[in-house]
Structures are given as structure tokens and as C-alpha cells.
C-alpha atoms as a PDB file:
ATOM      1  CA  UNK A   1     -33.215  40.567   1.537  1.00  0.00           C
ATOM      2  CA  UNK A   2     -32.959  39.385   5.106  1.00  0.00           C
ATOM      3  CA  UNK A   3     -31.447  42.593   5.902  1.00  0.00           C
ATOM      4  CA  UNK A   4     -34.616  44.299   4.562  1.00  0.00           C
ATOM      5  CA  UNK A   5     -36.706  42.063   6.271  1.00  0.00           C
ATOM      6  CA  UNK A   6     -35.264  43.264   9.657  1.00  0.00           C
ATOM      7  CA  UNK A   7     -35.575  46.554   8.830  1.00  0.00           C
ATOM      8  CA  UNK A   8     -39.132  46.070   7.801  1.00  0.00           C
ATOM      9  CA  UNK A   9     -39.906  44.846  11.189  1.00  0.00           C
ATOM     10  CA  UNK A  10     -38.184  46.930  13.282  1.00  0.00           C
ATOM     11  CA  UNK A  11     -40.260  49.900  11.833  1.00  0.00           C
ATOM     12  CA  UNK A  12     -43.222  48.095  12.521  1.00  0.00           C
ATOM     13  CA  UNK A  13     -42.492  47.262  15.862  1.00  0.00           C
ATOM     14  CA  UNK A  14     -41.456  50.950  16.378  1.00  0.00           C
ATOM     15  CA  UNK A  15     -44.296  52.446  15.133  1.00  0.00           C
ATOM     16  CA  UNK A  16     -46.663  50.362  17.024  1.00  0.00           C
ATOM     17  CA  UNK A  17     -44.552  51.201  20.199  1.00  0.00           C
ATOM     18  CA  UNK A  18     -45.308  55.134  19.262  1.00  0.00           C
ATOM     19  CA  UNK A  19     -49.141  54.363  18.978  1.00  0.00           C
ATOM     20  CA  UNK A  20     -48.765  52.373  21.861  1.00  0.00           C
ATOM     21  CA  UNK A  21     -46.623  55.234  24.032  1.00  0.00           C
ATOM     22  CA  UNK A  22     -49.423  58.231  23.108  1.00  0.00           C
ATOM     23  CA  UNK A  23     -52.409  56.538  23.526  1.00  0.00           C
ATOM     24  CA  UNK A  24     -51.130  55.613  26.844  1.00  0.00           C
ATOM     25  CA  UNK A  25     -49.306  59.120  27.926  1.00  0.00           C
ATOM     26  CA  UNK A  26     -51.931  61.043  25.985  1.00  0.00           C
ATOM     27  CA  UNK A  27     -55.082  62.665  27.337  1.00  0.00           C
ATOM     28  CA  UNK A  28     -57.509  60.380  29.856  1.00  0.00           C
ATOM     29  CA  UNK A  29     -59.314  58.636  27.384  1.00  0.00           C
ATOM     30  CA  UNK A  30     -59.989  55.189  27.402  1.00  0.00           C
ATOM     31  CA  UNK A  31     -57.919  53.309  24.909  1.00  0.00           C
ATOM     32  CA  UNK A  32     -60.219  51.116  22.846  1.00  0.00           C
ATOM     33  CA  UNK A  33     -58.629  48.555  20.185  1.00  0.00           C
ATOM     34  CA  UNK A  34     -59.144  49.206  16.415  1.00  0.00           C
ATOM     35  CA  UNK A  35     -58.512  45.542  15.316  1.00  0.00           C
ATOM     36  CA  UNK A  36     -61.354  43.795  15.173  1.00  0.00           C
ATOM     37  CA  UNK A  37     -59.201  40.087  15.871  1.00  0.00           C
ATOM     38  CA  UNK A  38     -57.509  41.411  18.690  1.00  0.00           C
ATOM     39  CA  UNK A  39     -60.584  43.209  20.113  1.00  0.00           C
ATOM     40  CA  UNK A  40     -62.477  39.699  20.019  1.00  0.00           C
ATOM     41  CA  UNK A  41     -59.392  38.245  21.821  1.00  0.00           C
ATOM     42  CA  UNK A  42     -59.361  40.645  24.405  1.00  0.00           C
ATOM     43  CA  UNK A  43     -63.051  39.921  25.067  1.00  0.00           C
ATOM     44  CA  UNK A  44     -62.690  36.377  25.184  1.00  0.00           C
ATOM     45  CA  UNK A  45     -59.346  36.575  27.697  1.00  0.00           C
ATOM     46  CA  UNK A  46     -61.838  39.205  29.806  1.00  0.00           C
ATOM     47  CA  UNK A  47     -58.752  41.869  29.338  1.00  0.00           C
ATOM     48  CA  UNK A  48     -59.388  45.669  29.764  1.00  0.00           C
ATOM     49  CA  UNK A  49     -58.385  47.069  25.880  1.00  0.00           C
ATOM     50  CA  UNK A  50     -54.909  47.988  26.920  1.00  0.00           C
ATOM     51  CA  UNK A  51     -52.386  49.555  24.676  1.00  0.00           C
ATOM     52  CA  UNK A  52     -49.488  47.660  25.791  1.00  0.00           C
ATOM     53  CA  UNK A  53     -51.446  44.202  25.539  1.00  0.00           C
ATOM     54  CA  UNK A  54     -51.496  44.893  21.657  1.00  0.00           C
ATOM     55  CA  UNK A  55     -48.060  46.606  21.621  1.00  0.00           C
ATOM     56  CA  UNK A  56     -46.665  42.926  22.649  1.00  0.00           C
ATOM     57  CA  UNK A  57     -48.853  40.997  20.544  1.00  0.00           C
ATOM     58  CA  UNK A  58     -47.894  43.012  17.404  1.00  0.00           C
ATOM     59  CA  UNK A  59     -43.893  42.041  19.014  1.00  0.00           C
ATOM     60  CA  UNK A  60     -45.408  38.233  18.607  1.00  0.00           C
ATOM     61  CA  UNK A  61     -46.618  38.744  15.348  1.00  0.00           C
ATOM     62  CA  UNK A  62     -43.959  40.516  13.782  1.00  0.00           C
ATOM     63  CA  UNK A  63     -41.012  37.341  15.407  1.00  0.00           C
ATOM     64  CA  UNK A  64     -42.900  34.704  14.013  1.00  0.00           C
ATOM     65  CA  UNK A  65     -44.042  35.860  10.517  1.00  0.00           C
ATOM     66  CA  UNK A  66     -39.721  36.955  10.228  1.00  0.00           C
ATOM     67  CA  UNK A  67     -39.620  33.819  11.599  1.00  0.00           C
ATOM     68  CA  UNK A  68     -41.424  31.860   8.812  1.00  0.00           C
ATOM     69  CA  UNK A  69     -40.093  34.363   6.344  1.00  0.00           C
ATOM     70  CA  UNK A  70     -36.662  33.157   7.264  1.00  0.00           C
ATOM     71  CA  UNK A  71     -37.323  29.054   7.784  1.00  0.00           C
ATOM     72  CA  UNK A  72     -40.364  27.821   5.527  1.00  0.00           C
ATOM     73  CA  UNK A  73     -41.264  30.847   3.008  1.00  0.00           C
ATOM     74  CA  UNK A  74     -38.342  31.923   1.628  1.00  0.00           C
ATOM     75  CA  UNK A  75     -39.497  32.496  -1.670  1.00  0.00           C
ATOM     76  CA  UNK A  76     -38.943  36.291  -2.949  1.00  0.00           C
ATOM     77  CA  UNK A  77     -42.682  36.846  -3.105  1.00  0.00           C
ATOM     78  CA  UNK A  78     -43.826  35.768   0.427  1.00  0.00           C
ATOM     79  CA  UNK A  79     -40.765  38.882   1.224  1.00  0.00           C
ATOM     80  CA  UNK A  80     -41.836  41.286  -1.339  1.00  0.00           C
ATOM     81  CA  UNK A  81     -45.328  40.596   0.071  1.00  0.00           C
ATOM     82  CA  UNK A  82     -44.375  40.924   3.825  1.00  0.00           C
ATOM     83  CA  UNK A  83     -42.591  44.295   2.905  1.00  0.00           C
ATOM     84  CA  UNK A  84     -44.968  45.886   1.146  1.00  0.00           C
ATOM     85  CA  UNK A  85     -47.897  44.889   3.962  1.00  0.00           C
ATOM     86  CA  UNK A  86     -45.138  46.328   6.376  1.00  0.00           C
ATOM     87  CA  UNK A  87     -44.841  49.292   4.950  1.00  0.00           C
ATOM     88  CA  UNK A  88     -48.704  49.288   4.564  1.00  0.00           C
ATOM     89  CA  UNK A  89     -48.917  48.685   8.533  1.00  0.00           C
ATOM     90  CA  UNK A  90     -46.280  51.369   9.457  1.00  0.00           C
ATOM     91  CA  UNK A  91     -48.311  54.245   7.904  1.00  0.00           C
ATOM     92  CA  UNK A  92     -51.717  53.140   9.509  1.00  0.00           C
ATOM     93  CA  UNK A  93     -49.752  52.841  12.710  1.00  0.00           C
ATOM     94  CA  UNK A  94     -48.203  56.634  12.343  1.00  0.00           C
ATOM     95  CA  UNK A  95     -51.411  58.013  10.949  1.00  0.00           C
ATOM     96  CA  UNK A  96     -52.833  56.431  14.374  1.00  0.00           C
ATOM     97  CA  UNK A  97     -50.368  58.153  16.196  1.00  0.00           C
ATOM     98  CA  UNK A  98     -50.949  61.208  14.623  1.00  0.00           C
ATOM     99  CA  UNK A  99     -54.383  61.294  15.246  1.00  0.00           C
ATOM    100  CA  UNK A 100     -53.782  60.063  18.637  1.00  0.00           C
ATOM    101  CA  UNK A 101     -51.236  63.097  19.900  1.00  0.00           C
ATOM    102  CA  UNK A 102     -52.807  65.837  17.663  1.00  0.00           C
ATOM    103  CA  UNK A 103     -56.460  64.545  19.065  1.00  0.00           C
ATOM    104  CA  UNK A 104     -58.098  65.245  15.508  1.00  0.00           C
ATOM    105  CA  UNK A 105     -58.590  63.069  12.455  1.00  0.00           C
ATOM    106  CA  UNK A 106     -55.434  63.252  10.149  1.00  0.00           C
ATOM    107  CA  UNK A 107     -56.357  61.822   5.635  1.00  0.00           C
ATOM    108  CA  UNK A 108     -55.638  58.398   6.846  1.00  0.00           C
ATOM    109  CA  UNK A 109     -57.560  58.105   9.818  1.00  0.00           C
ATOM    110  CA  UNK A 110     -60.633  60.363   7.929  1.00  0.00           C
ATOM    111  CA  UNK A 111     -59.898  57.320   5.266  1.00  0.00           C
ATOM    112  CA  UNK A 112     -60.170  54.165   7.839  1.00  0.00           C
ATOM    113  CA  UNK A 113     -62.700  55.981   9.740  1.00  0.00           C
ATOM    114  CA  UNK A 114     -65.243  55.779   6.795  1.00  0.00           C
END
């Protein structure tokens, strides 16, 4: 399980770092962050919305929830439920960076976009 737990967040670390590497290499467009918690944390820190800003704080994220996973919630649910959310976070992430390099709405993005 711990095995799959690393996996789990290594592919959402990696497809945040795609998102993250085509919004900043793609066209000149302002980069503008879709999460509504980190876009109220970049207003209150005064930060220009930065790609790489939520790149490392998804890093953060990811360490300390495999963190708690590993310490204080090891119960199978609290992994089957990180997992699946994982999994859930990886799609939105590549959908993103679909949309992103392609510069048109892909069926996820249409879907979030709603």
C-alpha cells in the first residue's frame, strides 16, 4: 500500500509539473490560478498568480498528506480515499494541460468550465 501511495503522488506531482511547464512555456498569456484557496492565498501574500508558486505548493501538499498517510492515518480507507482523490487530481491536472498546450477546451475542461 505504501508503495501505491508513492506512486499516487509522484503522478500528481508530475502532472502538476506538466500544467505548471505549459502554462509557463506556452503562448503569452497571463497565467491566472483555478483554485479558488490558493487564488485567495496569493491575494493575501500580494503574489503575481504564478505557475510555479502553485507547482511547489501542490509539492507541500502532496509530502505532508503522504506524510500523515504514513504516521497518524494509516487506516486502509484514509489510503483508498487519498488514491482515488489522486487519481481524481491527476486527470483534472492533464485535462488542464491539455487545454493549456492545445489552447482550446478539451470534455473535462468544457465539464469544470460550466
Amino acid at each position: 500500500m505504501d508503495l501505491l501511495l508513492a506512486l499516487v503522488a509522484f503522478e500528481i506531482i508530475a502532472s502538476k509539473f506538466l500544467v505548471s511547464y505549459i502554462s509557463s512555456n506556452g503562448p503569452v498569456v497571463s497565467y491566472e490560478e483555478k483554485n479558488p484557496l490558493l487564488r485567495l492565498m496569493f491575494k493575501m501574500l500580494k503574489l503575481d498568480h504564478d505557475a510555479w508558486i502553485s507547482f511547489f505548493c501542490t509539492i507541500l501538499l502532496t509530502a505532508v498528506l503522504v506524510y500523515l498517510l504514513a504516521s497518524f492515518y494509516s487506516a486502509t480507507a484514509y489510503h483508498v480515499l487519498f488514491i482515488l482523490g489522486g487519481f481524481y487530481t491527476t486527470v483534472l491536472n492533464l485535462g488542464a494541460a491539455h487545454s493549456s498546450y492545445f489552447q482550446k477546451n478539451n470534455f473535462i475542461t468544457r465539464r469544470l468550465l460550466r
